[in-house]
C-alpha atoms as a PDB file:
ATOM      1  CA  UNK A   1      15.778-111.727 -85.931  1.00  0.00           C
ATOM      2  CA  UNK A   2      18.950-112.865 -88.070  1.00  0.00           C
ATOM      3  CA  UNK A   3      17.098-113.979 -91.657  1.00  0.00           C
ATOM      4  CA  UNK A   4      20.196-115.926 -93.782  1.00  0.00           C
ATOM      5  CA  UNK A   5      18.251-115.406 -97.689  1.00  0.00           C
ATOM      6  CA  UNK A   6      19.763-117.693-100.672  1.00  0.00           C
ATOM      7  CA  UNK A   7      18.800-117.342-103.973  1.00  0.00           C
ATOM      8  CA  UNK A   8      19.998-120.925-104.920  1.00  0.00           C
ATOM      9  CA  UNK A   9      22.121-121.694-108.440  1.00  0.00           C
ATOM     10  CA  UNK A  10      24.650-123.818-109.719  1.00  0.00           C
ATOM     11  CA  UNK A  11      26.532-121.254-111.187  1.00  0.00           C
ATOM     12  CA  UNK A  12      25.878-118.585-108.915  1.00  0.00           C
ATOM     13  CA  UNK A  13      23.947-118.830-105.655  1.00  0.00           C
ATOM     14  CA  UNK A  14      23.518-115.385-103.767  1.00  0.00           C
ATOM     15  CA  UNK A  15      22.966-114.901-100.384  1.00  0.00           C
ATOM     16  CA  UNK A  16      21.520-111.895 -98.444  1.00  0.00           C
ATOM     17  CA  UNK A  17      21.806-111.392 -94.321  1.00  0.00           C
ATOM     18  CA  UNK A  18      18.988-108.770 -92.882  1.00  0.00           C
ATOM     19  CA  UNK A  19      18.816-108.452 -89.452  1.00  0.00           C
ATOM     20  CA  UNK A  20      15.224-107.224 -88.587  1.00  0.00           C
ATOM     21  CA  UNK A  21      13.641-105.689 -85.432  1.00  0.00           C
ATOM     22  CA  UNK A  22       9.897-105.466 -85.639  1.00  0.00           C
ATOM     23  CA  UNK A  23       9.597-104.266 -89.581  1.00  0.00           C
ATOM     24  CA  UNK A  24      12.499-102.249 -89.390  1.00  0.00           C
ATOM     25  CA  UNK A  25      15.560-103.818 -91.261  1.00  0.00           C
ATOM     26  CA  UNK A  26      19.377-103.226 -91.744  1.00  0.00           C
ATOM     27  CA  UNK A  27      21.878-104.792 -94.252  1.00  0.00           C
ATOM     28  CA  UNK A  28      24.264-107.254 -92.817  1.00  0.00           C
ATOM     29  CA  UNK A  29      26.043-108.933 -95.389  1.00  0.00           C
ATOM     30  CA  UNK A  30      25.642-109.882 -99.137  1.00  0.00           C
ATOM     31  CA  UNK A  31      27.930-112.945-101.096  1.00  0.00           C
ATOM     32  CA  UNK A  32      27.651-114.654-104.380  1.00  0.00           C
ATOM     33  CA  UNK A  33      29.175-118.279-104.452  1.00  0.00           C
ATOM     34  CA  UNK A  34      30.413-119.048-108.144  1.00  0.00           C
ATOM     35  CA  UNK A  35      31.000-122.007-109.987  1.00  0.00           C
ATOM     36  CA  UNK A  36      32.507-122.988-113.032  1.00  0.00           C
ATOM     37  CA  UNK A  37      29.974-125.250-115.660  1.00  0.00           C
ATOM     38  CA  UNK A  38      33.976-126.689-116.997  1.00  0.00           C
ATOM     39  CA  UNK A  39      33.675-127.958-113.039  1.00  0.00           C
ATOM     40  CA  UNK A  40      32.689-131.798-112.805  1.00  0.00           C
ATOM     41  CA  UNK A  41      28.680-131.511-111.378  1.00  0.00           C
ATOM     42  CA  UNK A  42      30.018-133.153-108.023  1.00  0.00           C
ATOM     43  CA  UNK A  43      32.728-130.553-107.742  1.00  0.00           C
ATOM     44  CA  UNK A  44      30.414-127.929-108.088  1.00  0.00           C
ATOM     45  CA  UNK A  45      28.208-128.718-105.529  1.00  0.00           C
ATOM     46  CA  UNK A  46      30.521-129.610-102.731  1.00  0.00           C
ATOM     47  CA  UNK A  47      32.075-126.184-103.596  1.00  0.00           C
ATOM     48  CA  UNK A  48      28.800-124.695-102.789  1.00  0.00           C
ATOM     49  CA  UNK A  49      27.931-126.942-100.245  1.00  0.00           C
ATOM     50  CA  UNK A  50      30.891-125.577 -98.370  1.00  0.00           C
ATOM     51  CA  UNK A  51      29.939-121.975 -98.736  1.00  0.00           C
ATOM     52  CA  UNK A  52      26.592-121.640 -97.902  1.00  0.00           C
ATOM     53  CA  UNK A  53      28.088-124.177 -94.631  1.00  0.00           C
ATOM     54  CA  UNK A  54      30.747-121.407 -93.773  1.00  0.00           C
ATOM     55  CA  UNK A  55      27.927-118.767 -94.280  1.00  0.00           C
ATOM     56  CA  UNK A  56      25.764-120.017 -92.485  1.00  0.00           C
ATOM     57  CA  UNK A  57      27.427-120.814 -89.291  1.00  0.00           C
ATOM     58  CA  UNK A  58      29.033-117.720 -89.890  1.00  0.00           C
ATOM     59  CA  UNK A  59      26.260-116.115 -89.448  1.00  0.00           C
ATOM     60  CA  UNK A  60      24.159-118.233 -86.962  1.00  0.00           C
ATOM     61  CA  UNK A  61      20.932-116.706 -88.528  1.00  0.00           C
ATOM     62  CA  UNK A  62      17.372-117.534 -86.885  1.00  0.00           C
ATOM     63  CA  UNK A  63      16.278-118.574 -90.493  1.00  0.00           C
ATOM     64  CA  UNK A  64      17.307-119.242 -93.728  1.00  0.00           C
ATOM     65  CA  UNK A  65      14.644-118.565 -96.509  1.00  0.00           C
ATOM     66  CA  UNK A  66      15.625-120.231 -99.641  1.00  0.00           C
ATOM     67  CA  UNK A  67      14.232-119.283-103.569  1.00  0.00           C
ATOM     68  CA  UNK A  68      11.390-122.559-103.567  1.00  0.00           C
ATOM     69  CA  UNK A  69      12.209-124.115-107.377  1.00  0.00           C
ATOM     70  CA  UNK A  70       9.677-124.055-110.113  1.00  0.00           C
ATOM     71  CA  UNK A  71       9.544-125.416-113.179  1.00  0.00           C
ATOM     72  CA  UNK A  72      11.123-124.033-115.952  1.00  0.00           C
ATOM     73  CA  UNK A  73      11.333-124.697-119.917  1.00  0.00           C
ATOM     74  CA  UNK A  74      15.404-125.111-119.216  1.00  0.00           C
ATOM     75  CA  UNK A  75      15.535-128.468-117.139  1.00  0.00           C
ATOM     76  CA  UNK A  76      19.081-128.526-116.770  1.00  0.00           C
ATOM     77  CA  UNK A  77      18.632-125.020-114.896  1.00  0.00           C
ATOM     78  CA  UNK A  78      15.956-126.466-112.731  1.00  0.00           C
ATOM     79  CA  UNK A  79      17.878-128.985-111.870  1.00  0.00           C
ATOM     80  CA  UNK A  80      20.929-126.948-111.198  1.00  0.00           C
ATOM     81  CA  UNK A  81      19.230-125.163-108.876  1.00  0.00           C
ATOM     82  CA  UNK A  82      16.759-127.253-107.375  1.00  0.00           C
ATOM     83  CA  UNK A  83      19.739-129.103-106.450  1.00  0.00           C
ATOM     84  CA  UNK A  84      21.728-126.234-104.749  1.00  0.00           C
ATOM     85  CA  UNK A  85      17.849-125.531-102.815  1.00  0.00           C
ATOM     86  CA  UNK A  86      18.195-128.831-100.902  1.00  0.00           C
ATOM     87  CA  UNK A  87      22.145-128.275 -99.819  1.00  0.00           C
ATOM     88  CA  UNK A  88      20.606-125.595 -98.261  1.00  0.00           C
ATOM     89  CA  UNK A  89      18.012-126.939 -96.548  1.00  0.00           C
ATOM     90  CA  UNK A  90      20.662-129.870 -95.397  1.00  0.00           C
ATOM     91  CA  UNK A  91      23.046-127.157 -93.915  1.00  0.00           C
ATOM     92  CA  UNK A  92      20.048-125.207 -92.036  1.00  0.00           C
ATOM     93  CA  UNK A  93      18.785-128.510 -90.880  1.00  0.00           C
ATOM     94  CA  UNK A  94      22.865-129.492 -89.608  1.00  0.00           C
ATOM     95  CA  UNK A  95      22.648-126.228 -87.741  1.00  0.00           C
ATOM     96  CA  UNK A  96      18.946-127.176 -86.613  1.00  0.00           C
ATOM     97  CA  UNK A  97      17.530-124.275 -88.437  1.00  0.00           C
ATOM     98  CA  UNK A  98      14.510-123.607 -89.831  1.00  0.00           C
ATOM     99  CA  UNK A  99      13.879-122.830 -93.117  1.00  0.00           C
ATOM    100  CA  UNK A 100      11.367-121.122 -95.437  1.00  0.00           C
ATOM    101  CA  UNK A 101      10.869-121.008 -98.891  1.00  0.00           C
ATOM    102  CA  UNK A 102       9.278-118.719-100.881  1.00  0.00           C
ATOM    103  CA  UNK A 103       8.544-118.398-104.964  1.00  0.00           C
ATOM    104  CA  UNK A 104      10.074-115.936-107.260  1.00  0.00           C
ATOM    105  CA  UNK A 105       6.677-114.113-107.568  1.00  0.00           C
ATOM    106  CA  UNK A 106       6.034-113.866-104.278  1.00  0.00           C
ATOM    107  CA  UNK A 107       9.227-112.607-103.403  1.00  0.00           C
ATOM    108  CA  UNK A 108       8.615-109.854-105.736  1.00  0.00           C
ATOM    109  CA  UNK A 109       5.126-108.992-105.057  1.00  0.00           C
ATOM    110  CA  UNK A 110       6.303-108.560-101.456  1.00  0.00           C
ATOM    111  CA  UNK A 111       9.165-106.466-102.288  1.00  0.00           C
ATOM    112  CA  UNK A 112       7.913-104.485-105.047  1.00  0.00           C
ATOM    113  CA  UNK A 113       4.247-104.815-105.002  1.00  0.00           C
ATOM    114  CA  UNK A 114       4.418-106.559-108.316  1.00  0.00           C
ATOM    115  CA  UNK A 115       4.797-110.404-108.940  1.00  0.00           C
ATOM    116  CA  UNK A 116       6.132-109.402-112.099  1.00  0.00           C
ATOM    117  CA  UNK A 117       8.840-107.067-111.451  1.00  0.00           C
ATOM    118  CA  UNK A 118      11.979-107.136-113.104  1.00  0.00           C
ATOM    119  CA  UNK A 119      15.619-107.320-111.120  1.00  0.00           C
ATOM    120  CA  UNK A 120      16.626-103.427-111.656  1.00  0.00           C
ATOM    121  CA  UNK A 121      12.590-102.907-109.748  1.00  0.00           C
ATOM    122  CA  UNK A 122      13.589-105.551-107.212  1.00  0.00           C
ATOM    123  CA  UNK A 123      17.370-104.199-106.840  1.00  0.00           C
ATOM    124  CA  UNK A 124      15.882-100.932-106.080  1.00  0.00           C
ATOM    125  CA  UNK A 125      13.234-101.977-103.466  1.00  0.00           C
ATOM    126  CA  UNK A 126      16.231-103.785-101.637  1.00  0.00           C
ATOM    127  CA  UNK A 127      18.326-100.486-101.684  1.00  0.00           C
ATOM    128  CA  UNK A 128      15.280 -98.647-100.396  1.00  0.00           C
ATOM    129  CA  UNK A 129      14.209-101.360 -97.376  1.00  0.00           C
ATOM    130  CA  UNK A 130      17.578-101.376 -96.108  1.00  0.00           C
ATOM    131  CA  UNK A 131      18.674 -97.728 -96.976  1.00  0.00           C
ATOM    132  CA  UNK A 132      21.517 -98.833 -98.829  1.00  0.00           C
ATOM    133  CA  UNK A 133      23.480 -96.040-100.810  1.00  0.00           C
ATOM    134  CA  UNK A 134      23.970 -97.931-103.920  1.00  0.00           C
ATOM    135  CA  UNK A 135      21.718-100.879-105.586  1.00  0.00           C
ATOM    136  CA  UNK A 136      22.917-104.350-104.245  1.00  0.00           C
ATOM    137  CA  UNK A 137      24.826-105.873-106.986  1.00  0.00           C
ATOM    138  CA  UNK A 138      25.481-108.606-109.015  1.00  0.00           C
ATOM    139  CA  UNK A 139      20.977-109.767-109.585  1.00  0.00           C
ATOM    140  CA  UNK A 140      21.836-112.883-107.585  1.00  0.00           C
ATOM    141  CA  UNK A 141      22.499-111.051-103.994  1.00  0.00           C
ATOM    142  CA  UNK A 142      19.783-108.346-104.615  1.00  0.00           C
ATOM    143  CA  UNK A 143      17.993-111.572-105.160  1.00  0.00           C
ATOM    144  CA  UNK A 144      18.750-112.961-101.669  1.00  0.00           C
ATOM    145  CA  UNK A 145      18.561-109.921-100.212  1.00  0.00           C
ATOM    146  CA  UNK A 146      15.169-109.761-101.321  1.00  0.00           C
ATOM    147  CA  UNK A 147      14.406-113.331-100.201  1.00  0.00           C
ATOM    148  CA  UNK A 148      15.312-112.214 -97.026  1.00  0.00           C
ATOM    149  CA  UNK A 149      13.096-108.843 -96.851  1.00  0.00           C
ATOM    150  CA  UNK A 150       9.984-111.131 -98.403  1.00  0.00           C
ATOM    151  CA  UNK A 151      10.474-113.401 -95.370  1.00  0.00           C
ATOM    152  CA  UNK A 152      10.405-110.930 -92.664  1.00  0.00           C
ATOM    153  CA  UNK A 153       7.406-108.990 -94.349  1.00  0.00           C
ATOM    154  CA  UNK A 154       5.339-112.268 -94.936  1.00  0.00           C
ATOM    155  CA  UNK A 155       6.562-115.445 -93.094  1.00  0.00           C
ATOM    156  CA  UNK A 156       5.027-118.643 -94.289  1.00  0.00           C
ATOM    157  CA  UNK A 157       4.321-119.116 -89.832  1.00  0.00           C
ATOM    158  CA  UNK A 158       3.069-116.408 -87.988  1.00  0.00           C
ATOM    159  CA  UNK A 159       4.648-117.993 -84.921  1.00  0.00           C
ATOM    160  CA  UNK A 160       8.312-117.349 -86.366  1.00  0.00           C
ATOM    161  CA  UNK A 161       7.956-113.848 -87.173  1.00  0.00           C
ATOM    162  CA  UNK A 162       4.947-111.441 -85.770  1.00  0.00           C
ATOM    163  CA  UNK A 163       3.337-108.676 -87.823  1.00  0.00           C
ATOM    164  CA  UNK A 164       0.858-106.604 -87.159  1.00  0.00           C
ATOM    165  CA  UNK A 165      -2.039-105.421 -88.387  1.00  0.00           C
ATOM    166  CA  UNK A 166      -0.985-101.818 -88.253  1.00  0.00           C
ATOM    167  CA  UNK A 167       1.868 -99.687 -89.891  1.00  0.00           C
ATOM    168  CA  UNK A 168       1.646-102.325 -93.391  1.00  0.00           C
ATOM    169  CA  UNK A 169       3.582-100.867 -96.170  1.00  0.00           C
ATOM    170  CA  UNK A 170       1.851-100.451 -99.668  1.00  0.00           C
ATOM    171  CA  UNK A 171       3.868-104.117-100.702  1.00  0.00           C
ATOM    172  CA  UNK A 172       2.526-105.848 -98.008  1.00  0.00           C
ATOM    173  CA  UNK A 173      -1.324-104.714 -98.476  1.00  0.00           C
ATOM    174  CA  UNK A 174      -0.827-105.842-101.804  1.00  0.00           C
ATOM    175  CA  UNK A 175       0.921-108.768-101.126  1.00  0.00           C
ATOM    176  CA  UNK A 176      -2.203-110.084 -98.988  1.00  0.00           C
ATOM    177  CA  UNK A 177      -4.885-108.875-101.255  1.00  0.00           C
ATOM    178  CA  UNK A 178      -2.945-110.815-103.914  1.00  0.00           C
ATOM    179  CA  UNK A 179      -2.528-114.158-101.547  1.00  0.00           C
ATOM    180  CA  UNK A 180      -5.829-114.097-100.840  1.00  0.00           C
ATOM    181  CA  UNK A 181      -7.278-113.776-104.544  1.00  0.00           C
ATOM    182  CA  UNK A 182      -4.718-116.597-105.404  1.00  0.00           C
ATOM    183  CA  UNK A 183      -5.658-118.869-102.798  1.00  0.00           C
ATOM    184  CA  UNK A 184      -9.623-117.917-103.634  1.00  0.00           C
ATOM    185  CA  UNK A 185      -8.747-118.894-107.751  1.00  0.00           C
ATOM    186  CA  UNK A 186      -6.724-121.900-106.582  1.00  0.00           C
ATOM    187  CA  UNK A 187      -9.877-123.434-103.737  1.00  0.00           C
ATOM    188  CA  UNK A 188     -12.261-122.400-106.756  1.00  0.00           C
ATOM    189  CA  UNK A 189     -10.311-125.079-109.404  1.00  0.00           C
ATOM    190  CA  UNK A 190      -9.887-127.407-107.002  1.00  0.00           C
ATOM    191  CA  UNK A 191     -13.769-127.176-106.365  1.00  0.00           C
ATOM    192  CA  UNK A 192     -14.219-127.780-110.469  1.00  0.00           C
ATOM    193  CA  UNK A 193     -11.701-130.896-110.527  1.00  0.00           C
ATOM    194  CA  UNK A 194      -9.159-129.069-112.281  1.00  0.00           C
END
């Protein structure tokens, strides 16, 4: 399986390619698309529009798994790159790709084992997953790289990606006990009306 991750942003969107066989994974490629903010908005987008669209037929991945947009204190960033999030899901879906999203924090708590790692933790984990020499750089392509890894260790649909029970790395126990106590604190507000 071909996974195509993008860590989406107006002024710099990463993407990550891991090709994966069962759990085992290996580095493909790794790009950052750059704008400039002196750009008109339109210009900037179409720029990246065009990227992740060479990418990803480039690539012809199985999946794209794109960063899923949360709120923030800085709306324009939001914005900016919930923006960049949905040219992504329009190229995947003019390839007829699927696509999967998943937050920051999970991302890192399947990577790392901590939903609050920072990027030198995450850039490491990368390195180590897909036995890389050096740590992936600039933060944006460890970022998709990451994306990537987080979607082949947990897919949001069993059907697209298999794993099983046995051979679990430390992340991924953790990364289920922690989905599971989320989703137990989330059904237990919704209970109270919250």
């Amino acid at each position: 399986m071909l996974v195509l991750g993008i860590d989406p942003g107006l002024t710099r969107c990463g993407i990550g390619v891991v090709e994966a066989q069962g759990l085992k994974m290996r580095f493909v490629d790794m790009q950052v698309l750059s704008t400039s903010p002196s750009q008109k908005q339109e210009e900037r987008l179409l720029s990246l529009y065009e990227g992740l669209r060479k990418q990803i037929s480039g690539f012809k991945p199985d999946i794209v798994s794109i960063e899923k947009v949360f709120a923030q204190k800085n709306t324009n960033t939001v914005l900016g790159t919930a923006q960049v999030a949905g040219l992504a899901m329009l190229v995947a879906a003019q390839y007829s790709l699927p696509t999967a999203m998943h937050t920051p924090t999970e991302v890192k708590l399947a990577v790392t084992g901590n939903g609050m790692a920072k990027k030198e933790q995450i850039q490491r984990m990368v390195a180590r997953f897909l036995s890389l020499p050096t740590l992936p750089t600039p933060f944006d392509g460890a970022d998709a790289l990451a994306q990537a890894i987080c979607h082949i260790l947990h897919p949001e649909d069993s059907s697209v990606f298999s794993i099983m029970d046995t051979g679990k790395s430390e992340a991924q126990k953790k990364w289920i006990e922690a989905s599971e106590k989320f989703k137990a604190a989330r059904n237990k507000m919704r209970g109270r009306g919250m």
